[in-house]
N, C-alpha and C. Protein backbone atom coordinates (compact mmCIF):
# COMPACT_ATOMS: atom_id res chain seq x y z
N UNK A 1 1.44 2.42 -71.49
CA UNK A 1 1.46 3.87 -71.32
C UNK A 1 0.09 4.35 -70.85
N UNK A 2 -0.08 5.03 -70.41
CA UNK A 2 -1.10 5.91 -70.16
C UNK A 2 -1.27 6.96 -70.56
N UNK A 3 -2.95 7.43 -70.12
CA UNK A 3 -3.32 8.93 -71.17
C UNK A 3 -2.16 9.46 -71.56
N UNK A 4 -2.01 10.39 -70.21
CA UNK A 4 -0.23 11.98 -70.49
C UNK A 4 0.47 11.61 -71.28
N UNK A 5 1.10 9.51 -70.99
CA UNK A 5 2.43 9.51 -71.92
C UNK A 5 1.66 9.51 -73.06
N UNK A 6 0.90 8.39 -73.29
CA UNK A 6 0.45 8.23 -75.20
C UNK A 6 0.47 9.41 -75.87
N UNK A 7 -0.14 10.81 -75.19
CA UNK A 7 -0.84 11.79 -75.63
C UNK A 7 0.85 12.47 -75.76
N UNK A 8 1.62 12.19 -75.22
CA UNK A 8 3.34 13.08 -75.17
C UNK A 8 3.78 12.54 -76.22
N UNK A 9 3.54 11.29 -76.51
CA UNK A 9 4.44 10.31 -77.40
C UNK A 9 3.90 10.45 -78.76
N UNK A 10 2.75 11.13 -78.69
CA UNK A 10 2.28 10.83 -80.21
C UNK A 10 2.64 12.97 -80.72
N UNK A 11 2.54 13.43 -79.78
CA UNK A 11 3.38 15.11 -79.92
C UNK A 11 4.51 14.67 -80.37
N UNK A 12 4.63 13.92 -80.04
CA UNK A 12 6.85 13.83 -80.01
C UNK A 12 6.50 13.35 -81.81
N UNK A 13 5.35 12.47 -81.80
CA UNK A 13 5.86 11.87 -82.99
C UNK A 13 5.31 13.09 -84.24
N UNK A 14 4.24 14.08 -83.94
CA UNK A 14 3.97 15.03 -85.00
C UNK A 14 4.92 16.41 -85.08
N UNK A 15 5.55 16.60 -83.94
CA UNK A 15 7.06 17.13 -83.65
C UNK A 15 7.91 16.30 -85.24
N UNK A 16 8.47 15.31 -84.84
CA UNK A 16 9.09 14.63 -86.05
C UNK A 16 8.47 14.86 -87.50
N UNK A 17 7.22 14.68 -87.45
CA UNK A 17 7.01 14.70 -89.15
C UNK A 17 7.16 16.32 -89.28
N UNK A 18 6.59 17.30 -88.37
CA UNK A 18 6.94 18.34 -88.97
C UNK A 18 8.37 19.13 -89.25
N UNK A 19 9.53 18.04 -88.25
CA UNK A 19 10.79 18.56 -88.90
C UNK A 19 11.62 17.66 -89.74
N UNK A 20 10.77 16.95 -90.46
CA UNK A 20 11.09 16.14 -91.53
C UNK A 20 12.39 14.99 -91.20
N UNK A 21 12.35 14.93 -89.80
CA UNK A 21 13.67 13.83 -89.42
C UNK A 21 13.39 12.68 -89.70
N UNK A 22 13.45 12.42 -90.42
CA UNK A 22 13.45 10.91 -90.79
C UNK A 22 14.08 10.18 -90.51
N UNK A 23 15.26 10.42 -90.22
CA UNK A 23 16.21 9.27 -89.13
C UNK A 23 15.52 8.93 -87.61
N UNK A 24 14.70 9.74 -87.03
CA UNK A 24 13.86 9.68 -86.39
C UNK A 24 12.70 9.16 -86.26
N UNK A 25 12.24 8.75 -87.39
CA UNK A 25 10.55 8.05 -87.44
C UNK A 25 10.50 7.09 -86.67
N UNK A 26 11.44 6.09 -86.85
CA UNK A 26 11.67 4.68 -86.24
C UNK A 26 11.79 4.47 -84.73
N UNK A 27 11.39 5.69 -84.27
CA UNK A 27 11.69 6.25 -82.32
C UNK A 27 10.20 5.91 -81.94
N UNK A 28 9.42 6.64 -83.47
CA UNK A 28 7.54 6.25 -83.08
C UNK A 28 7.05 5.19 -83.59
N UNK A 29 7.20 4.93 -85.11
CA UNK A 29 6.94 3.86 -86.07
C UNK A 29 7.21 2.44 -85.73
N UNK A 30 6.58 1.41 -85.69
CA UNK A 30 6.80 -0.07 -85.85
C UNK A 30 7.18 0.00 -87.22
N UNK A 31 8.38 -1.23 -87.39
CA UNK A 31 9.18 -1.70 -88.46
C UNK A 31 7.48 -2.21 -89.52
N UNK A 32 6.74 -3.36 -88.51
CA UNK A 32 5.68 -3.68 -89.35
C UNK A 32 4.31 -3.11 -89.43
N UNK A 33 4.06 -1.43 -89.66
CA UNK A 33 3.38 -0.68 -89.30
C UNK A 33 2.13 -0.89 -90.97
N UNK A 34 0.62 -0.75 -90.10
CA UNK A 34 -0.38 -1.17 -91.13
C UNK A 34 -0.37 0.47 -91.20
N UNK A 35 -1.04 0.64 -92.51
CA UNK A 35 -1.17 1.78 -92.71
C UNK A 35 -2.88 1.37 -94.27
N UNK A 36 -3.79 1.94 -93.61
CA UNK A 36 -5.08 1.67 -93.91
C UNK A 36 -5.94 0.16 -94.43
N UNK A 37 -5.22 -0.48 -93.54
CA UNK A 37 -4.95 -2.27 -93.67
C UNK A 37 -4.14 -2.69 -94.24
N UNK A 38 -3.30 -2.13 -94.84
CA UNK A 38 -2.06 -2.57 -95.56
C UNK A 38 -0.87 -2.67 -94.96
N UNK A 39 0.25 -3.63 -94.90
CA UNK A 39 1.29 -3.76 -94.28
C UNK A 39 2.39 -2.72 -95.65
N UNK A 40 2.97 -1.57 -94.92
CA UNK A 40 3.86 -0.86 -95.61
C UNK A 40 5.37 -0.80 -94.74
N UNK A 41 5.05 -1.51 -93.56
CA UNK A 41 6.72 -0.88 -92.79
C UNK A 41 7.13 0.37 -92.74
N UNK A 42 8.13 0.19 -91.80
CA UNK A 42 8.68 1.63 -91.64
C UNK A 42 9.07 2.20 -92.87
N UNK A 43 9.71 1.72 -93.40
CA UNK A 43 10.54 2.19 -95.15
C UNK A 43 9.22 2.65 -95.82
N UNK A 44 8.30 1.75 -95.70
CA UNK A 44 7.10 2.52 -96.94
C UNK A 44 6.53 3.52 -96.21
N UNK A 45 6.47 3.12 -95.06
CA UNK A 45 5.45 4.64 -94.19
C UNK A 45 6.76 5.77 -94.25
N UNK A 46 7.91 5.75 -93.84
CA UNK A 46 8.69 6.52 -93.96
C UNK A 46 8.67 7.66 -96.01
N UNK A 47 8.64 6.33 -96.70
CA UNK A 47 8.84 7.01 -98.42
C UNK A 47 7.49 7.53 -98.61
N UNK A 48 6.30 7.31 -97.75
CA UNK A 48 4.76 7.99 -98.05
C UNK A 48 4.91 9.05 -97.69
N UNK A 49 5.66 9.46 -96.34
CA UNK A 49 5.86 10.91 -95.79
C UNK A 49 6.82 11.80 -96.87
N UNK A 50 7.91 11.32 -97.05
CA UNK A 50 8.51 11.78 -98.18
C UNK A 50 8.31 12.20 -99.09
N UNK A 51 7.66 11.33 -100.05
CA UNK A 51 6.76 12.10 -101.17
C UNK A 51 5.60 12.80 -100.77
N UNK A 52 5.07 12.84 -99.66
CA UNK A 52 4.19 13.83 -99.29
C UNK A 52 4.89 15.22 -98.83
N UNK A 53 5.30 15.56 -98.32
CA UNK A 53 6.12 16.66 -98.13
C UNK A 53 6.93 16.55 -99.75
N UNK A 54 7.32 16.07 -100.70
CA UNK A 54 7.46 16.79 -101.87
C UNK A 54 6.45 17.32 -102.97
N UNK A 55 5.37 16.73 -102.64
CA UNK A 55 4.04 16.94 -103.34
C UNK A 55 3.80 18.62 -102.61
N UNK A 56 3.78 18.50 -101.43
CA UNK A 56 3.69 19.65 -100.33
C UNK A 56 4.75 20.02 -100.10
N UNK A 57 5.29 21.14 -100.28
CA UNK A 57 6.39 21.37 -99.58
C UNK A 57 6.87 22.46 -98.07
N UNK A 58 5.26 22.96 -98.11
CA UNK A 58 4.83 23.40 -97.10
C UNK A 58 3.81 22.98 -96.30
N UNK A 59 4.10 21.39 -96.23
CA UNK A 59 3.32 20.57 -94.88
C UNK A 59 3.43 21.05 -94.12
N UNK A 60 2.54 20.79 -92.86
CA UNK A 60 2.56 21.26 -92.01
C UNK A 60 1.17 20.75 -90.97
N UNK A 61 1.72 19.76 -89.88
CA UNK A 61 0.75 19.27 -89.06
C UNK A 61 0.27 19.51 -87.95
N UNK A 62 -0.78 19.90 -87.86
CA UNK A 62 -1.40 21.01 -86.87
C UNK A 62 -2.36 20.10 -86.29
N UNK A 63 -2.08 19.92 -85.14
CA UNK A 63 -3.24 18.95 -84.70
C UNK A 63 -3.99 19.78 -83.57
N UNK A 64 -5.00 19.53 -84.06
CA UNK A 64 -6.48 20.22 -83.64
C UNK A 64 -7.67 19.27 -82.39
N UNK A 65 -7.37 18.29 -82.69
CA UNK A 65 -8.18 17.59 -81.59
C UNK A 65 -7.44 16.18 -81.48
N UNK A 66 -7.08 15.68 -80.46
CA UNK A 66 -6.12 14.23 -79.64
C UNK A 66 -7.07 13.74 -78.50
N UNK A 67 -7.62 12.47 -78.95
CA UNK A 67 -8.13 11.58 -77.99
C UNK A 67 -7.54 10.23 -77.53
N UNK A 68 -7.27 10.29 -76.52
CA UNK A 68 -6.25 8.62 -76.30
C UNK A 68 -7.04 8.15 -75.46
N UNK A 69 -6.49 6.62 -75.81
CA UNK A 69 -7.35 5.62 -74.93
C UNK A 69 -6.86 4.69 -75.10
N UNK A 70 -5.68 4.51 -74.06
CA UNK A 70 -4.79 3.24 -74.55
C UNK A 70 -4.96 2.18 -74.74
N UNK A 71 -4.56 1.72 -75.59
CA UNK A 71 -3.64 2.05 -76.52
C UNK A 71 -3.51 2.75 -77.94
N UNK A 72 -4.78 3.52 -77.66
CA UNK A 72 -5.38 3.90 -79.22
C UNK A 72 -5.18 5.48 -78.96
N UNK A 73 -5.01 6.08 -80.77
CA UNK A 73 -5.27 7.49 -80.20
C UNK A 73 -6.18 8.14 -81.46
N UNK A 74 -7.02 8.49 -81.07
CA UNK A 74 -7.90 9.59 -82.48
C UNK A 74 -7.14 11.27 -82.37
N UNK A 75 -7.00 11.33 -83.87
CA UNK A 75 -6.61 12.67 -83.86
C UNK A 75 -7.30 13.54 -85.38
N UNK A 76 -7.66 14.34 -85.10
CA UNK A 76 -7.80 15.68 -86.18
C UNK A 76 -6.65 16.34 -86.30
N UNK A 77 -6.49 15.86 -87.73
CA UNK A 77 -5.17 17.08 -87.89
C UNK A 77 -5.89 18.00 -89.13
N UNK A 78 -5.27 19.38 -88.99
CA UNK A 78 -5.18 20.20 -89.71
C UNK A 78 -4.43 20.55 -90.84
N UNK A 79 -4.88 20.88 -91.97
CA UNK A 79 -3.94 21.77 -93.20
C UNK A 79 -3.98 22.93 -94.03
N UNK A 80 -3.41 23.59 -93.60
CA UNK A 80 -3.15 24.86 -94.75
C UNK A 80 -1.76 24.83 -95.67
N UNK A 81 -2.08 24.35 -96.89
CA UNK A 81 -0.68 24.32 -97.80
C UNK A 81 -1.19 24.74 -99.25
N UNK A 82 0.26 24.67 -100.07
CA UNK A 82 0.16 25.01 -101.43
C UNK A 82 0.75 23.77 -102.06
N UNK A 83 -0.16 22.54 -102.54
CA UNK A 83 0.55 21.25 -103.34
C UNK A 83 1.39 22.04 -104.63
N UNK A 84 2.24 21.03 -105.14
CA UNK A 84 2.64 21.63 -106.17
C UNK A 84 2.40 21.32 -107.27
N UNK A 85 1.26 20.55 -107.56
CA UNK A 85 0.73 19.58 -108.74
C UNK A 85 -0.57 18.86 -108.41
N UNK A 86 -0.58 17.65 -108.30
CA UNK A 86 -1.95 17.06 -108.01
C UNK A 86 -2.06 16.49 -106.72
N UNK A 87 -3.01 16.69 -106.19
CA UNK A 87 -3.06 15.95 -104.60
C UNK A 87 -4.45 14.85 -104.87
N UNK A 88 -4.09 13.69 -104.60
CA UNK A 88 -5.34 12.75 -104.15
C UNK A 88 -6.13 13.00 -105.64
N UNK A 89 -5.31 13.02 -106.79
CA UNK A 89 -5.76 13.02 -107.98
C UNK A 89 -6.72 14.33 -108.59
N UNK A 90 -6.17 15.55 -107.64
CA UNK A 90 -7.08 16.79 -107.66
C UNK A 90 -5.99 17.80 -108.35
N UNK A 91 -6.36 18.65 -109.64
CA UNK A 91 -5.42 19.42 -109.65
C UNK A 91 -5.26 20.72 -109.39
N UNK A 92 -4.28 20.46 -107.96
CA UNK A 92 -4.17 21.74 -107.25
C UNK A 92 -3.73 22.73 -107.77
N UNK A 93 -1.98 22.29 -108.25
CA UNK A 93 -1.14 22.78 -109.21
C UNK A 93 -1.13 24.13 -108.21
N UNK A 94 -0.16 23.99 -107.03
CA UNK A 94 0.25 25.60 -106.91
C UNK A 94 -0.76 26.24 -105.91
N UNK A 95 -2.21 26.08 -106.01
CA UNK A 95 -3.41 26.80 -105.15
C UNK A 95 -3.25 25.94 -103.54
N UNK A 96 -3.53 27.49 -103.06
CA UNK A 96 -3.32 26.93 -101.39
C UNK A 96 -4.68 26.53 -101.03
N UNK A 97 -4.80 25.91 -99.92
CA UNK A 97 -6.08 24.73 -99.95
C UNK A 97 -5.91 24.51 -98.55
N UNK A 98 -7.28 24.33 -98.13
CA UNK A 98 -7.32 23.93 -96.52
C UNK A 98 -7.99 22.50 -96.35
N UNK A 99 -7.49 21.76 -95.48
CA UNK A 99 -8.24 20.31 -95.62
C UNK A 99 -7.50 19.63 -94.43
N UNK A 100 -8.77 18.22 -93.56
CA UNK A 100 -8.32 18.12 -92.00
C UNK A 100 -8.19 16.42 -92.67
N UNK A 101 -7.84 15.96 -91.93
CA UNK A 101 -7.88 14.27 -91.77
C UNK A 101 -8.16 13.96 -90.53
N UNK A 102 -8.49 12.76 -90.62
CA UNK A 102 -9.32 11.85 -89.20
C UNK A 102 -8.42 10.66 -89.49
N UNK A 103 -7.61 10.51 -88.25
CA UNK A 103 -6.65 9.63 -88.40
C UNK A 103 -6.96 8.47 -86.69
N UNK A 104 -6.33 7.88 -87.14
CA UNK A 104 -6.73 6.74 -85.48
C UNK A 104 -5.70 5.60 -85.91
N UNK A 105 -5.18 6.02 -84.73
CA UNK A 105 -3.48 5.11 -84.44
C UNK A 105 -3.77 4.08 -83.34
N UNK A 106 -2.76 2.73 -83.53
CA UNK A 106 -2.98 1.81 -82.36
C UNK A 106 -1.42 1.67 -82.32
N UNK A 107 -0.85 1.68 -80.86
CA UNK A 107 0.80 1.69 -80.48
C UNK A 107 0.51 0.47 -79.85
N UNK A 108 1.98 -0.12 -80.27
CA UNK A 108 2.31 -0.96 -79.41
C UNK A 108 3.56 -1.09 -78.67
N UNK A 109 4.15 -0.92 -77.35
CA UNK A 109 5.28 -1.03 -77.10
C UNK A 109 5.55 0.53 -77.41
N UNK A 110 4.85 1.22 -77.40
CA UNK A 110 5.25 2.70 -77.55
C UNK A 110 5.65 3.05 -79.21
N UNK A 111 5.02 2.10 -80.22
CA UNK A 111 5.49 2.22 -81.19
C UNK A 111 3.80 2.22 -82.48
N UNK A 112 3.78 3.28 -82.95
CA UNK A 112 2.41 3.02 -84.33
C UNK A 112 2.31 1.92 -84.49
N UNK A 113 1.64 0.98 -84.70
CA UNK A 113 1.64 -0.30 -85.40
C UNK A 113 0.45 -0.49 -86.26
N UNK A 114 -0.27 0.70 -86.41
CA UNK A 114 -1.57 0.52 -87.26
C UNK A 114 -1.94 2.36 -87.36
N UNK A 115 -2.42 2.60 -88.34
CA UNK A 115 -2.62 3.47 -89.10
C UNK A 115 -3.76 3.83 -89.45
N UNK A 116 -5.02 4.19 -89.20
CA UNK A 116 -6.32 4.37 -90.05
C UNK A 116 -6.38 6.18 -90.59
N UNK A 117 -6.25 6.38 -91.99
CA UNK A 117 -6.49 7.81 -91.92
C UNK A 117 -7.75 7.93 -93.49
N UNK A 118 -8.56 9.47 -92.57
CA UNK A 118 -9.10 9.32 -93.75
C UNK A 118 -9.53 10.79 -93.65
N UNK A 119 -9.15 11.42 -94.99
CA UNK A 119 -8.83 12.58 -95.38
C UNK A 119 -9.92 13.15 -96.33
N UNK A 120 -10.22 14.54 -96.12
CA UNK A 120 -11.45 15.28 -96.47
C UNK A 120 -11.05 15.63 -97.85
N UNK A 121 -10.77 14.81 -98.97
CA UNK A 121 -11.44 14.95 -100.04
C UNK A 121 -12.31 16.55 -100.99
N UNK A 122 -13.02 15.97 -100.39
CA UNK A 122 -14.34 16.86 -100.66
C UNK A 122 -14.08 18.11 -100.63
N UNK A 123 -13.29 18.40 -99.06
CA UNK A 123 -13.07 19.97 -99.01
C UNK A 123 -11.65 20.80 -100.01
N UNK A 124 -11.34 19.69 -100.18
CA UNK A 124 -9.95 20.05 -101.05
C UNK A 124 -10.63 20.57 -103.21
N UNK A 125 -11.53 19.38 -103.11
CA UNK A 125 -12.39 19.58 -104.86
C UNK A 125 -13.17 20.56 -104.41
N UNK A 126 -13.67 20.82 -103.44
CA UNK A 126 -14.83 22.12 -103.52
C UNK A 126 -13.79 23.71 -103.37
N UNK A 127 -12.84 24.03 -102.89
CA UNK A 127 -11.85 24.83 -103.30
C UNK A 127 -11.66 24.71 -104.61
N UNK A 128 -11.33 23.86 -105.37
CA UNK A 128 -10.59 23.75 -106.59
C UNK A 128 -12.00 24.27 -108.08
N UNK A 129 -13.11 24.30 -107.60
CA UNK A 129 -14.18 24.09 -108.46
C UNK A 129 -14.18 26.43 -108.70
N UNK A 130 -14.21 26.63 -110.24
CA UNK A 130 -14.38 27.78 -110.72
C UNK A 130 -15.31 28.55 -109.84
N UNK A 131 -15.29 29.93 -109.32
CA UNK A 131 -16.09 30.78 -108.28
C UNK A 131 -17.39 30.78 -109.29
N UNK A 132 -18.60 31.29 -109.00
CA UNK A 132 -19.71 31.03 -109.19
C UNK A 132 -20.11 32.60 -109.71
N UNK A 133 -20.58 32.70 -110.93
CA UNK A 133 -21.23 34.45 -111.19
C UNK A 133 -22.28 34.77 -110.64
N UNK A 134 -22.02 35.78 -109.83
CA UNK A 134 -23.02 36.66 -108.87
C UNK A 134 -24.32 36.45 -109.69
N UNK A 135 -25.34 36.54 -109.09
CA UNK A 135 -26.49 36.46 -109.65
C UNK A 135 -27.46 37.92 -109.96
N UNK A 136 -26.44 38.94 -109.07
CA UNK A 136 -26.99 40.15 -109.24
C UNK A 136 -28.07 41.22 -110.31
């Protein structure tokens, strides 16, 4: 593939997660897809999205910056949601929260086959931390 397609194919594929088709994943996903060096397959990468959108139930993937270079693609995605309990061991419980990930995909055959994501943390606990008394 080249730039246009990779860069179409990986829309098509954040198209999908945001309408939760999951009968669909397997159009972008490799069956033996790594996901942060770990071999999870489609079924586990498929049940990670799942329980993520139930943790979230107002996911929502906004991608903010796409660099391809085939066969690779870097992306910034965006979030504005309300978890409904704990995220990434933080307790949100309910509070809406903004936070990006840095993700970098390798396709093969037009298909994910590797996964690197790594998610801002930090900005999610520094929301969650009690407002500070004016010093006035």
């Amino acid at each position: 593939m080249d730039k246009q397609q990779l860069s179409d194919r990986y829309r098509g594929y954040i198209d999908c997660l945001n309408r939760q088709d999951w009968s669909a994943l397997g159009e972008f996903i490799d069956q033996d897809v790594h996901y942060n060096g770990q071999r999870i397959g489609l079924s586990g990468y498929r049940a990670m999205l799942e329980n993520d959108f139930r943790a979230i139930p107002d996911l929502h993937f906004t991608l903010d910056l796409l660099i391809t270079d085939p066969p690779h693609v870097a992306a910034r995605l965006c979030f504005d949601c309300t978890p409904v309990g704990e995220l990434f061991g933080l307790p949100v419980n309910g509070r809406r929260i903004q936070f990006t990930e840095n993700v970098f995909y390798a396709f093969r055959q037009g298909h994910i086959c590797k996964v690197h994501s790594v998610i801002d943390k930090a900005a999610i606990a520094s929301q969650l931390l009690p407002p500070k008394p004016n010093d006035g």
